[in-house]
N, C-alpha and C. Protein backbone atom coordinates (compact mmCIF):
# COMPACT_ATOMS: atom_id res chain seq x y z
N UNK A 1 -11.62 6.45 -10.67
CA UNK A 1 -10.83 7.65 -10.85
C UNK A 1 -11.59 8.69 -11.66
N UNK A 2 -12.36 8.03 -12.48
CA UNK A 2 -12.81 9.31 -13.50
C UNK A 2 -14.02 10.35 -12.74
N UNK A 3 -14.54 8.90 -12.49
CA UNK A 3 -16.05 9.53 -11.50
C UNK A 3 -15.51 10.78 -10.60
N UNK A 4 -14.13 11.04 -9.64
CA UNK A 4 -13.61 11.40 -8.58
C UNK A 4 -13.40 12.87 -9.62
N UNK A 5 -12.71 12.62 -10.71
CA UNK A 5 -12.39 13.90 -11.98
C UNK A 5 -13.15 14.40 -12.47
N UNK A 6 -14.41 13.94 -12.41
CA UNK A 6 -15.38 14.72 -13.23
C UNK A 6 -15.73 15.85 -12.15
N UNK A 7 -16.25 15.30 -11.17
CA UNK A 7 -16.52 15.93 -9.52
C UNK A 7 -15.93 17.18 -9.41
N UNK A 8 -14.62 16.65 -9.03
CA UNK A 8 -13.66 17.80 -8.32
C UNK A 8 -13.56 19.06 -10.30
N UNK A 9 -13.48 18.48 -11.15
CA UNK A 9 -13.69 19.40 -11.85
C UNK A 9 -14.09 20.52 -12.32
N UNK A 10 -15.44 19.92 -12.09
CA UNK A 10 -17.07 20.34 -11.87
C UNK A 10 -16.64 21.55 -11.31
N UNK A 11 -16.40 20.59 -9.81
CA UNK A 11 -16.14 22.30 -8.75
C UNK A 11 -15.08 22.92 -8.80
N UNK A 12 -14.21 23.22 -9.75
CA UNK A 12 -13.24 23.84 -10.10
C UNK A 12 -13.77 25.35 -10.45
N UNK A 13 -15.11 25.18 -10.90
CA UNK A 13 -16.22 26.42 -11.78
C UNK A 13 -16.61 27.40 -10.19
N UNK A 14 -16.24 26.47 -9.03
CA UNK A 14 -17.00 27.28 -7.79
C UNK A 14 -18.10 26.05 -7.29
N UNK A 15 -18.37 26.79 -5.85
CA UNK A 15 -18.87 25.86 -4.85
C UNK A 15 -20.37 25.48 -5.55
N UNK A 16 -20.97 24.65 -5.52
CA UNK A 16 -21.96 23.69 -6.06
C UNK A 16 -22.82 23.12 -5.16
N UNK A 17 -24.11 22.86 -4.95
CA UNK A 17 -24.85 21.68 -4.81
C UNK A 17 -24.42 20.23 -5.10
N UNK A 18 -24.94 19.41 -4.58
CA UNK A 18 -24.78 18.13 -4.71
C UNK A 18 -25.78 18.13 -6.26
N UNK A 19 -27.04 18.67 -6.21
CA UNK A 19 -28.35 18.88 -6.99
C UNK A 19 -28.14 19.39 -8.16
N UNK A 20 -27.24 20.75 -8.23
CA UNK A 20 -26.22 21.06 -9.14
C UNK A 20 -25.45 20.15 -9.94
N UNK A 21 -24.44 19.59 -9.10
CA UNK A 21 -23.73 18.61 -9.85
C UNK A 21 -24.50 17.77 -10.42
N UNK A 22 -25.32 17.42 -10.06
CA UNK A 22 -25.96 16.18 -10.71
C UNK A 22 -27.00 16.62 -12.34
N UNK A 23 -27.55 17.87 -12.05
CA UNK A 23 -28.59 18.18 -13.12
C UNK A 23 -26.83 18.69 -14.03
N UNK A 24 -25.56 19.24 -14.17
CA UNK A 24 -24.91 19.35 -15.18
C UNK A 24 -24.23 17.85 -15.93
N UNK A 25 -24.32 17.05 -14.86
CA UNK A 25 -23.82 16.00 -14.99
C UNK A 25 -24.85 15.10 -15.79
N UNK A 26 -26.33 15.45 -15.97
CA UNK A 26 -27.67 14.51 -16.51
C UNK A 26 -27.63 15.51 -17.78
N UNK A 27 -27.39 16.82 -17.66
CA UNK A 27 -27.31 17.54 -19.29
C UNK A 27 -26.37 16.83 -19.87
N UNK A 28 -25.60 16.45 -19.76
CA UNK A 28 -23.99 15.72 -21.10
C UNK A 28 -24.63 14.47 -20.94
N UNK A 29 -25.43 13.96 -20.68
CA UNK A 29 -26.10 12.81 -21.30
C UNK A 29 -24.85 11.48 -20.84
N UNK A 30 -24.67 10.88 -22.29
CA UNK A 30 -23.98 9.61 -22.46
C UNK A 30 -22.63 9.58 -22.03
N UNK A 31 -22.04 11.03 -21.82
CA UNK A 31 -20.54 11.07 -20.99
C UNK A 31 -20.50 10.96 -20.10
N UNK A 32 -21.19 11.29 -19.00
CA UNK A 32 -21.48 11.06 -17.50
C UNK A 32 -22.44 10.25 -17.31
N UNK A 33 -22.76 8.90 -18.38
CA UNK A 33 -23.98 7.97 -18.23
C UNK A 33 -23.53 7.21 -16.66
N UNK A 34 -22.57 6.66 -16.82
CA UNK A 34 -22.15 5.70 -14.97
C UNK A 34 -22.09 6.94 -13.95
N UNK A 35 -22.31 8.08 -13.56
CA UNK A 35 -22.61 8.71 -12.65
C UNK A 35 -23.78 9.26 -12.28
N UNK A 36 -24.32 8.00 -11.10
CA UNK A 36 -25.54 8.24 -11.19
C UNK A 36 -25.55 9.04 -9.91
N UNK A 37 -27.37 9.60 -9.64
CA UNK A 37 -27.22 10.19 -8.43
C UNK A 37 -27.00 9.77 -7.33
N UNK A 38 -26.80 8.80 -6.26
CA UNK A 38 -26.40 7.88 -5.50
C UNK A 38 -24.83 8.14 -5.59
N UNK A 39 -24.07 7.81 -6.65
CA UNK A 39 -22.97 7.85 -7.08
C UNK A 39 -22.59 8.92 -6.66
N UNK A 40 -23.12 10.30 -7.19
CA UNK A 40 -22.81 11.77 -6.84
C UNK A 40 -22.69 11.74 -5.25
N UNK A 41 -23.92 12.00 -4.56
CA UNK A 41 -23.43 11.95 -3.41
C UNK A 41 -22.68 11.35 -2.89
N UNK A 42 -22.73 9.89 -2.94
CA UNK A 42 -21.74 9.08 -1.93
C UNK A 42 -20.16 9.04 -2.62
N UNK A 43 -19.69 9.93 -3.74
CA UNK A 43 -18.31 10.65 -3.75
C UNK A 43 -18.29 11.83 -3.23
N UNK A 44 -19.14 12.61 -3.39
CA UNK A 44 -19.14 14.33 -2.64
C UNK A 44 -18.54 13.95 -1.03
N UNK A 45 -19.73 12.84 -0.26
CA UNK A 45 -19.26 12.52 0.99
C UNK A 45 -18.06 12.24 1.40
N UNK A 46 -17.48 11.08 0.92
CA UNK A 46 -15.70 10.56 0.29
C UNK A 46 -14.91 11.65 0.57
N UNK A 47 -14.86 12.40 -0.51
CA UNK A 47 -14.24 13.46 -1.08
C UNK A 47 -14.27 14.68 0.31
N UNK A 48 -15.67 15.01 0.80
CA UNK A 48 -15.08 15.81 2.01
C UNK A 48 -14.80 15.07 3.18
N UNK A 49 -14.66 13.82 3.41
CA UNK A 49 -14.01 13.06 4.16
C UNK A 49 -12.88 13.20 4.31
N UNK A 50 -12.46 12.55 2.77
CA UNK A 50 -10.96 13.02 2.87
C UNK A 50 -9.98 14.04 2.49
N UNK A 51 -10.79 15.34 2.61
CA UNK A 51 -10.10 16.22 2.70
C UNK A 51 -9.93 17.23 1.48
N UNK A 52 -10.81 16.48 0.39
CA UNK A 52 -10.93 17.18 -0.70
C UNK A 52 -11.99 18.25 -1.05
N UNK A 53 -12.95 18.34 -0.29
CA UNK A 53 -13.60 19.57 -0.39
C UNK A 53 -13.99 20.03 0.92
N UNK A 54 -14.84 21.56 0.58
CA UNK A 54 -15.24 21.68 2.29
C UNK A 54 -17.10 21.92 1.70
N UNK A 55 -17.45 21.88 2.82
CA UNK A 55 -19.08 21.22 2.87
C UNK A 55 -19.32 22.60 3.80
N UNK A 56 -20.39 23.16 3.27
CA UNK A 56 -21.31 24.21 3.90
C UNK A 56 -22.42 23.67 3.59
N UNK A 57 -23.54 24.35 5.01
CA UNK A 57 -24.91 23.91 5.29
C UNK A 57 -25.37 25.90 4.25
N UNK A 58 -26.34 25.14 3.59
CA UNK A 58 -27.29 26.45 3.20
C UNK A 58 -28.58 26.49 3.57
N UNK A 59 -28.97 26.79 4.63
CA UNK A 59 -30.36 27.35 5.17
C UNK A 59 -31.59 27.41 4.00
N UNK A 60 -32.73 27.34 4.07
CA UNK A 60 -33.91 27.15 3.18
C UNK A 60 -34.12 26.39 2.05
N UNK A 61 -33.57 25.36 1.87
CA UNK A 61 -33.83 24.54 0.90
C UNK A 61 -34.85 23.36 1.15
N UNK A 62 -35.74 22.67 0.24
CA UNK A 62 -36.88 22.22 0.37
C UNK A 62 -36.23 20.65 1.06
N UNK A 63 -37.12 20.06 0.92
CA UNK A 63 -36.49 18.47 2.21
C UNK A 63 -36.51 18.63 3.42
N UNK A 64 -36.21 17.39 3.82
CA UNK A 64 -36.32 17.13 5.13
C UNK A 64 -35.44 17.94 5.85
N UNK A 65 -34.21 18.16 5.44
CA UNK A 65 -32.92 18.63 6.35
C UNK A 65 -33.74 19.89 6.52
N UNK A 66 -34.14 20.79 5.52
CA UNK A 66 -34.06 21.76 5.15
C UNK A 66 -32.65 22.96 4.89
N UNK A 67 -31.79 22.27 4.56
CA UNK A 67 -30.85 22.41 4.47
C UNK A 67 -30.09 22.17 3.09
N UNK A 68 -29.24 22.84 2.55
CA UNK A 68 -28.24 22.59 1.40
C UNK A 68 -27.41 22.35 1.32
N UNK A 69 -26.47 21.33 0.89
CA UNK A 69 -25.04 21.28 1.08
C UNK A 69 -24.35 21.58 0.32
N UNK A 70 -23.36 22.34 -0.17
CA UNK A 70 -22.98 23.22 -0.99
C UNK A 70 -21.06 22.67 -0.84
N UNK A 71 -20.54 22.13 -1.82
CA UNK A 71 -19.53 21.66 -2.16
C UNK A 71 -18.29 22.86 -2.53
N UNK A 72 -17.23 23.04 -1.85
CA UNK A 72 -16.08 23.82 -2.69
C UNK A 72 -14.95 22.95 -2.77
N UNK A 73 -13.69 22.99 -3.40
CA UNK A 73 -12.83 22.27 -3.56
C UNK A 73 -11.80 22.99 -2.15
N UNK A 74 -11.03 22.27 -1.93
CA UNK A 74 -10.05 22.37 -1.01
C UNK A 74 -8.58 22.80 -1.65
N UNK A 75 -7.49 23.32 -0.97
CA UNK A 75 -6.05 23.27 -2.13
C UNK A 75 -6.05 21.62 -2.25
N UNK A 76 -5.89 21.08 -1.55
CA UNK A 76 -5.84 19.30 -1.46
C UNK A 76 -6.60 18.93 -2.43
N UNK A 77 -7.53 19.16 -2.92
CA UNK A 77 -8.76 18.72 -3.53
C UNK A 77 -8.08 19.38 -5.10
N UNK A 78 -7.45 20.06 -5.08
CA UNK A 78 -7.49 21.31 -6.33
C UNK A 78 -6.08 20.34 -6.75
N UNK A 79 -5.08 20.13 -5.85
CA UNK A 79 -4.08 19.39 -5.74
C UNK A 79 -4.54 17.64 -6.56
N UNK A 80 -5.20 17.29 -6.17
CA UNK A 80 -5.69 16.15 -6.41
C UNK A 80 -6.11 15.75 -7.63
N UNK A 81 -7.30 17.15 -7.87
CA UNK A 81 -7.87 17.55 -9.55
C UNK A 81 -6.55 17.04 -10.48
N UNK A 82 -5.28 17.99 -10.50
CA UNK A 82 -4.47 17.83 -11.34
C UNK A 82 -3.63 16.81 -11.30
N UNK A 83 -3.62 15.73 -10.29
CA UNK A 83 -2.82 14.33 -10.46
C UNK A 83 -3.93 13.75 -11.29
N UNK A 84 -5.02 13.80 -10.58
CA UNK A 84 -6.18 12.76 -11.50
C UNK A 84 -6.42 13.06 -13.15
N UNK A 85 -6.11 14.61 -13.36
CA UNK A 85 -5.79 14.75 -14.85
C UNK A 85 -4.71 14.66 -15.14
N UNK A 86 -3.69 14.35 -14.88
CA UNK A 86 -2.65 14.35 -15.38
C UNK A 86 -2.70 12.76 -15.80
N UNK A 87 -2.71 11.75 -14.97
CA UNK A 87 -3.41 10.46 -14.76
C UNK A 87 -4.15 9.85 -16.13
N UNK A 88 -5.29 10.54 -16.17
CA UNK A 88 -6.27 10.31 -16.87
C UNK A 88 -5.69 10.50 -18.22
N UNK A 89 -5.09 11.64 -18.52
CA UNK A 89 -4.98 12.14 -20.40
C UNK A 89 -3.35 11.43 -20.32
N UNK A 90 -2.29 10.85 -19.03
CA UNK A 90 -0.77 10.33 -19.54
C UNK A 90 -1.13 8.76 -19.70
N UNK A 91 -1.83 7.58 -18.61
CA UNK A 91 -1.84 6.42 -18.60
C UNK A 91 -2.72 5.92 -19.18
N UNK A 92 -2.63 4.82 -20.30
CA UNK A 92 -3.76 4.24 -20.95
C UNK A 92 -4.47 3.45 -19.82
N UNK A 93 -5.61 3.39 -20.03
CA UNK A 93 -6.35 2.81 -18.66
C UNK A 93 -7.11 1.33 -19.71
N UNK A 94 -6.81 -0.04 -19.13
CA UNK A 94 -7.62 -1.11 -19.59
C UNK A 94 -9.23 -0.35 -19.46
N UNK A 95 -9.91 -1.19 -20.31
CA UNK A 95 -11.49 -1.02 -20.15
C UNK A 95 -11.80 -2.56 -19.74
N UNK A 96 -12.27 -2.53 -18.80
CA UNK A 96 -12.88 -3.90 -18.27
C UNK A 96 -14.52 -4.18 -18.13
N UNK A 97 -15.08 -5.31 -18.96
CA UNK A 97 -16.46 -5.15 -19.07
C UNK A 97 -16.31 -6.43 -18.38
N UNK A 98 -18.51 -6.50 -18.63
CA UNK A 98 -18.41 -7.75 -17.87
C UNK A 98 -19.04 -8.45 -19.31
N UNK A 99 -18.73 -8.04 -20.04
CA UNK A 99 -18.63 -8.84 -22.08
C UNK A 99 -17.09 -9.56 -21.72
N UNK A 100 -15.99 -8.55 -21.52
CA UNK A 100 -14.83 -9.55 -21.92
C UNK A 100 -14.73 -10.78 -20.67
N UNK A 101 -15.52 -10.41 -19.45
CA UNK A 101 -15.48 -12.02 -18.63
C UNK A 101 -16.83 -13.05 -19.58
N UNK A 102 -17.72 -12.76 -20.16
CA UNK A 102 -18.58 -13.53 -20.46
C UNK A 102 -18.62 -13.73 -21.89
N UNK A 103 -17.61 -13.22 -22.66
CA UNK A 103 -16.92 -14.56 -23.97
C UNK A 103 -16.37 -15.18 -23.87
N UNK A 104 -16.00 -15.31 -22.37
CA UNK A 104 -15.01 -16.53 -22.08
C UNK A 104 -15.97 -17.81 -22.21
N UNK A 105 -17.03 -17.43 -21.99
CA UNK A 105 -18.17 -18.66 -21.39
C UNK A 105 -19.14 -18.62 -22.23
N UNK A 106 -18.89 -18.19 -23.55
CA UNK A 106 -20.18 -17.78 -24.63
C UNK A 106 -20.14 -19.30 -25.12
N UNK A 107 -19.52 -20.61 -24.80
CA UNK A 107 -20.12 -21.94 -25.43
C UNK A 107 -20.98 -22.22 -24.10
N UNK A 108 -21.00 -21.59 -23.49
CA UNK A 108 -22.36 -22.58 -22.53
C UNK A 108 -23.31 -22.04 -22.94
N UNK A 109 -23.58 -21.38 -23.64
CA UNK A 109 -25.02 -20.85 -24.00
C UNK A 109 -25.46 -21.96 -25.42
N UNK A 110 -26.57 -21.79 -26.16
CA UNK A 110 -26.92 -22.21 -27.34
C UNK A 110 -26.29 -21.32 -28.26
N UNK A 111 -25.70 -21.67 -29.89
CA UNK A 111 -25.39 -20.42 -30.40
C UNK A 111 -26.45 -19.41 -31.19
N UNK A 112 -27.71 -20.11 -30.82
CA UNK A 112 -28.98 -19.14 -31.29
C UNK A 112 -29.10 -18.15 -30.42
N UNK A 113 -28.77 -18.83 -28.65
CA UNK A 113 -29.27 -17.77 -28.02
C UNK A 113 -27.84 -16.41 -27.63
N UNK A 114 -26.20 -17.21 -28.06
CA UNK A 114 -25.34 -16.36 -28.10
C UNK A 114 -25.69 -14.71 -29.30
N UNK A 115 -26.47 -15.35 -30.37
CA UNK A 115 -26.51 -14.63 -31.64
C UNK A 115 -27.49 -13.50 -31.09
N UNK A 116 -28.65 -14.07 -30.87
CA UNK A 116 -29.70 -13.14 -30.14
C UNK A 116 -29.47 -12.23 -28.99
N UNK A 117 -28.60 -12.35 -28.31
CA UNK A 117 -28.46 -11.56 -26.84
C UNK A 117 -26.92 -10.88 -27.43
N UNK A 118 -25.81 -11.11 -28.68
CA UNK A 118 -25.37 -10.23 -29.08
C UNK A 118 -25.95 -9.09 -30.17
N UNK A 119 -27.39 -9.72 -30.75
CA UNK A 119 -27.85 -8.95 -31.75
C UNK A 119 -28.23 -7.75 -30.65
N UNK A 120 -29.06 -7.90 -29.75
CA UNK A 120 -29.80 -7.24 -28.70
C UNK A 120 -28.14 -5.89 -28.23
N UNK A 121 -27.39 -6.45 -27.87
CA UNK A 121 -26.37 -5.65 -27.45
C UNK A 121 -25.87 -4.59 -28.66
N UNK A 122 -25.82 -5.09 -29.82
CA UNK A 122 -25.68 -4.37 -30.70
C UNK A 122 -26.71 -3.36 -31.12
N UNK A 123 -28.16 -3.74 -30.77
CA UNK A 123 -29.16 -2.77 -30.74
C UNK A 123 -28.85 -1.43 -29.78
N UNK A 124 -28.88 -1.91 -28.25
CA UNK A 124 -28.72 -1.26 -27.33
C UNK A 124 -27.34 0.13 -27.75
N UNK A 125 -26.47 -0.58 -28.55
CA UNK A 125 -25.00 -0.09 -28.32
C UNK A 125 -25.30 1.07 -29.56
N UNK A 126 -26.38 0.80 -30.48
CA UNK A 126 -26.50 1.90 -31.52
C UNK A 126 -27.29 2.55 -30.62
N UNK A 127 -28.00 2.62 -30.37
CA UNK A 127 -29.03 3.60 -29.76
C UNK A 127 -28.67 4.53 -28.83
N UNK A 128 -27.49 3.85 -27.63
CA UNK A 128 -26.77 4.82 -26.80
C UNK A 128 -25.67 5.74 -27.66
N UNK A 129 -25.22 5.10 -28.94
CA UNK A 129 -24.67 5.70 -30.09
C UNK A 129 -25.00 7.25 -30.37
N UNK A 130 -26.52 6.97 -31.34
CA UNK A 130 -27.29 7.67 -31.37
C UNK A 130 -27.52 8.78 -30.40
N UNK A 131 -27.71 8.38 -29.57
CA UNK A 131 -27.64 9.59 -28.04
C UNK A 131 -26.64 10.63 -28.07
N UNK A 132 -25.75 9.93 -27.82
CA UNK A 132 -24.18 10.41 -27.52
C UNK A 132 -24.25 11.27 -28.92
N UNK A 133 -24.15 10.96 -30.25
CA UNK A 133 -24.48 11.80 -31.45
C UNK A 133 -24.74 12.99 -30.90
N UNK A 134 -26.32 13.15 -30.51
CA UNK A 134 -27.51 13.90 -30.81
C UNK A 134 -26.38 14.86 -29.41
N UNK A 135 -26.25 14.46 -28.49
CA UNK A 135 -25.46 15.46 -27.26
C UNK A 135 -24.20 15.94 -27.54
N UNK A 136 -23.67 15.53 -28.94
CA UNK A 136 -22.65 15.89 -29.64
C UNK A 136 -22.60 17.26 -30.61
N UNK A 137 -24.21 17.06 -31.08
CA UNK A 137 -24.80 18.31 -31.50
C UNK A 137 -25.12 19.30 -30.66
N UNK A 138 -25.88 18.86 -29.62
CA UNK A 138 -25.83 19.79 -28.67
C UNK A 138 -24.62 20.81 -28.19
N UNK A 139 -23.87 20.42 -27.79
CA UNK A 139 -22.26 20.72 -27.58
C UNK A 139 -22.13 21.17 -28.61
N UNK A 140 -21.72 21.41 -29.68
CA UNK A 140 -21.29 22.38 -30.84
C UNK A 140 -20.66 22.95 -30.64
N UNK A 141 -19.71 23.10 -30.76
CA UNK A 141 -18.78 24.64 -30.93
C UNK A 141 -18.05 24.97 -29.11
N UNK A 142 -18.23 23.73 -28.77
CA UNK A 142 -17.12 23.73 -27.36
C UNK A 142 -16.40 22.73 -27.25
N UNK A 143 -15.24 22.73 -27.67
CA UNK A 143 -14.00 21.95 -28.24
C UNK A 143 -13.71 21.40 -27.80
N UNK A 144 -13.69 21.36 -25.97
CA UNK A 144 -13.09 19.53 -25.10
C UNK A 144 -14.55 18.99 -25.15
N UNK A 145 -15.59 19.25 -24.71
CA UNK A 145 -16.76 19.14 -24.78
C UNK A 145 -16.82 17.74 -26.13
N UNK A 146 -16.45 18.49 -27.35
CA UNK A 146 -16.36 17.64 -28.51
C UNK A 146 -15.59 16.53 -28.81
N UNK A 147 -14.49 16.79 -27.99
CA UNK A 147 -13.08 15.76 -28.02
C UNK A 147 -13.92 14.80 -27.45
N UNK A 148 -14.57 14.75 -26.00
CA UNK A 148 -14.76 13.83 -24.96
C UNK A 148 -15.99 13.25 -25.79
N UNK A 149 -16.72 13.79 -26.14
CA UNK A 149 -17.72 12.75 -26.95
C UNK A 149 -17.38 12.02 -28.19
N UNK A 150 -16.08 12.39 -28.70
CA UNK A 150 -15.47 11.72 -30.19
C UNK A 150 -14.91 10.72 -29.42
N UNK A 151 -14.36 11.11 -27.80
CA UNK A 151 -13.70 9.87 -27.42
C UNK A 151 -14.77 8.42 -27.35
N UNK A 152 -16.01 9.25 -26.84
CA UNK A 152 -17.19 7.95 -26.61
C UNK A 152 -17.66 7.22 -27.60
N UNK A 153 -17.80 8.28 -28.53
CA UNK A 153 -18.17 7.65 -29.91
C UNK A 153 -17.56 6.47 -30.61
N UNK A 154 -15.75 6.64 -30.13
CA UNK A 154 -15.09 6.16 -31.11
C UNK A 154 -15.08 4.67 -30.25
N UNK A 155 -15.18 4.65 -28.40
CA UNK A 155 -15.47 3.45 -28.07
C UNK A 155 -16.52 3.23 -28.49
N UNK A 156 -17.84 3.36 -28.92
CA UNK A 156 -19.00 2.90 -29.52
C UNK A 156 -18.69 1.64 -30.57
N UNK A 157 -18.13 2.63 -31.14
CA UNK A 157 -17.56 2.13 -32.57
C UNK A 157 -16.89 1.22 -32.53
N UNK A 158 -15.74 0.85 -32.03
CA UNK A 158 -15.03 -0.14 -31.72
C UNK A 158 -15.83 -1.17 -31.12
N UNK A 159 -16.71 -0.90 -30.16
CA UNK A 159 -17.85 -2.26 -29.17
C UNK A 159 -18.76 -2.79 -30.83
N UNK A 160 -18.88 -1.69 -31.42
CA UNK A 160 -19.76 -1.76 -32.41
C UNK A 160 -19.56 -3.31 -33.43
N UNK A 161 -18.18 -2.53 -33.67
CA UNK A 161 -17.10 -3.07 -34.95
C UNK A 161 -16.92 -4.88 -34.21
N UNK A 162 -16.54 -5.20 -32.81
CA UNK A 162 -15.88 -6.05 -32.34
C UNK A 162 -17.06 -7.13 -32.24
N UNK A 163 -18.42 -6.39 -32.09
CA UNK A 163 -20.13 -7.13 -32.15
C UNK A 163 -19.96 -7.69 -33.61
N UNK A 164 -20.20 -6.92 -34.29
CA UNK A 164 -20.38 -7.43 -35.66
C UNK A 164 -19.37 -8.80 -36.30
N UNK A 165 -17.59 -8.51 -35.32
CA UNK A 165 -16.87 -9.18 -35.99
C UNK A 165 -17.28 -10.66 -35.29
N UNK A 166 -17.47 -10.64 -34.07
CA UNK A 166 -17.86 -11.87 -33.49
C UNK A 166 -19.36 -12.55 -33.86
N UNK A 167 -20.43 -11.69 -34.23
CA UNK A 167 -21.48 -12.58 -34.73
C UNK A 167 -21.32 -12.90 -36.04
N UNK A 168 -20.51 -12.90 -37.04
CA UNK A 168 -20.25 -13.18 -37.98
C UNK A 168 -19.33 -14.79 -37.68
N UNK A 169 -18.67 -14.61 -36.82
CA UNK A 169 -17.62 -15.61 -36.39
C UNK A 169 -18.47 -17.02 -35.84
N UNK A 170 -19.84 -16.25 -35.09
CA UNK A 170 -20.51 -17.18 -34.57
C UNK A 170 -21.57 -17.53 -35.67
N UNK A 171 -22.09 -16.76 -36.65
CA UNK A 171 -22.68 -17.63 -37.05
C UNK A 171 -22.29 -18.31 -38.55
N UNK A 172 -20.62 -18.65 -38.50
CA UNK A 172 -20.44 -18.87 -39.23
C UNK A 172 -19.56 -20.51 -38.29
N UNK A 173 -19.64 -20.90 -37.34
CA UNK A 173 -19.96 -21.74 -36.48
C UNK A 173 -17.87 -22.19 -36.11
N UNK A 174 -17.75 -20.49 -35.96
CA UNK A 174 -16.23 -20.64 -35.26
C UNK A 174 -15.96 -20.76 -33.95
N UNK A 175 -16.77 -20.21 -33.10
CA UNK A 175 -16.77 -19.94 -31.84
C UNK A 175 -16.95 -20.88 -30.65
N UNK A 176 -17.92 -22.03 -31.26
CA UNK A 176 -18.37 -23.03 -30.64
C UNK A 176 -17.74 -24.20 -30.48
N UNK A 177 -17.10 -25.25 -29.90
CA UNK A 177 -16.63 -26.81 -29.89
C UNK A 177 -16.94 -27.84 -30.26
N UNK A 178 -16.66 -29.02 -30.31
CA UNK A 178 -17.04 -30.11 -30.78
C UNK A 178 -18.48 -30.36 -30.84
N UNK A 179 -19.26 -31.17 -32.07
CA UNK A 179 -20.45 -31.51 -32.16
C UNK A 179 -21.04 -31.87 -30.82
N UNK A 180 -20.00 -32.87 -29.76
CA UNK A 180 -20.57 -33.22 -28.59
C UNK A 180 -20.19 -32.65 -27.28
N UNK A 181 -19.61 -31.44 -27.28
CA UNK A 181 -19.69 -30.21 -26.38
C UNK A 181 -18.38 -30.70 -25.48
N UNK A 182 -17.37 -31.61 -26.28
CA UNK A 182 -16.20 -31.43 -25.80
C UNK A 182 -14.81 -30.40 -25.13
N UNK A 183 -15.36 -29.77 -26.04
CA UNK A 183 -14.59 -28.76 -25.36
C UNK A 183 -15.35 -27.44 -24.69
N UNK A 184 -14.28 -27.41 -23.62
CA UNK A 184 -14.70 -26.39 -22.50
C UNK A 184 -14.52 -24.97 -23.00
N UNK A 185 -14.99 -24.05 -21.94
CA UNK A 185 -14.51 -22.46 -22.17
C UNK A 185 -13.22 -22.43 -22.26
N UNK A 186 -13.38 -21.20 -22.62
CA UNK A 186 -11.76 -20.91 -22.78
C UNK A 186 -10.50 -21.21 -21.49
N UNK A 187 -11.53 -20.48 -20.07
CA UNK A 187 -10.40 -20.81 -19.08
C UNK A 187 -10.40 -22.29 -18.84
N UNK A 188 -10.73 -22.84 -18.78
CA UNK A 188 -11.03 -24.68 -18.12
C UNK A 188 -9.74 -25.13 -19.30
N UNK A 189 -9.09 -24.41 -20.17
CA UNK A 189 -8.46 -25.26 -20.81
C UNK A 189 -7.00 -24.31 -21.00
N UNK A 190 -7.02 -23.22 -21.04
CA UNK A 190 -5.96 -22.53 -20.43
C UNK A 190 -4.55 -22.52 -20.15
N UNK A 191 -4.69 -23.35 -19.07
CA UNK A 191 -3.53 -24.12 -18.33
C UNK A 191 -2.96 -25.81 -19.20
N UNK A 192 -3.61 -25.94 -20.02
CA UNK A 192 -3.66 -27.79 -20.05
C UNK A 192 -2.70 -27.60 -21.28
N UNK A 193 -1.85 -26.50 -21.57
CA UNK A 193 -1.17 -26.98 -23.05
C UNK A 193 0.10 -27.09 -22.61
C-alpha cells in the first residue's frame, strides 16, 4: 500500500518520468529505502493497468525505445491517492519482519552466534539510523518531510531499544533451553499446554 502512495503522490505534483520518480524517490534516502527501481516501474505499469494513471510516449529520449514514458494520475488514480491516505494516517498497520519469524527459532542457532548476528544487526540498524539523521537535516524546514523521518527514526529506535533488550536477555542466558537442548522453539511447543 505505501509503495502504491508514495507513487500516485509523487504524481499528484504533475505528469513524471518513471526516471523522475525514481531520482526524487533516491534523494529522501532512508524513507523510500524499499522502493527500488524495478519496484518503481513494475507499480507505474500496475497502476496504468489498472486504471490509475495515463501513460504518454515522449519522443527523444536516450535507450533503446527511444522513447519516454511520462506518468499522469487519472480521477481514479487521484480517487485512489486519497483512500490510500486516508488508510495509511486512520489504520495502525502491523510491521512484519523476517526478525519477528526468526526469534521464534533463535535456539537453533549457538548463543555466540545468536549474540554476533544480533550485534551485526544492531550495527547495520545505527548506521541506516545515522542516514535517515543526516536526510533529516537535509529536509529542514519542510514539516511533513520532518514528521515522516521522526516517524523512521522513532522505528529505528524502537528496533534499536528491542536489540539491546534481547542481547542482554541472551547473554544473560534467558533465551535459550535446557543444558541438553530439550526444549524446542517457541512454535513446536505452542500448542502442547
Amino acid at each position: 500500500m505505501h509503495k502504491t502512495l508514495h507513487l500516485l503522490g509523487l504524481l499528484l505534483g504533475g505528469p513524471k518520468s518513471g526516471y523522475q520518480l525514481h531520482r526524487i524517490l533516491r534523494a529522501h534516502g532512508q524513507l523510500y529505502a524499499d522502493l527500488k527501481k524495478a519496484n518503481v516501474y513494475y507499480l507505474l505499469d500496475r497502476l496504468a493497468r489498472d486504471g490509475f494513471l495515463d501513460v504518454q510516449a515522449e519522443a527523444g529520449a536516450r535507450g533503446p525505445r527511444r522513447e519516454r514514458l511520462i506518468y499522469s494520475l487519472t480521477e481514479r488514480g487521484r480517487v485512489r491517492f486519497v483512500e490510500l491516505l486516508r488508510q495509511g494516517l486512520g489504520e495502525p498497520e502491523p510491521s512484519y519482519s523476517s526478525v519477528a519469524a526468526a526469534i521464534i527459532f533463535l535456539d537453533r542457532l549457538q548463543p555466540e552466534e545468536a549474540v554476533d548476528l544480533l550485534e551485526a544487526r544492531r550495527a547495520a540498524t545505527q548506521e541506516q539510523r545515522r542516514d535517515a539523521a543526516e536526510q533529516g537535516e537535509i529536509f529542514r524546514g519542510r514539516p511533513l518531510t520532518e514528521v515522516a523521518i521522526d516517524h523512521l527514526l522513532s522505528l529505528m529506535d524502537a528496533d534499536l531499544a528491542w536489540t539491546e533488550r534481547t542481547l542482554d536477555k541472551l547473554r544473560a542466558g534467558l533465551l535459550f533451553g535446557s543444558e541438553d537442548g530439550s526444549e524446542k522453539s517457541g512454535l513446536d511447543t505452542a500448542h502442547s499446554a
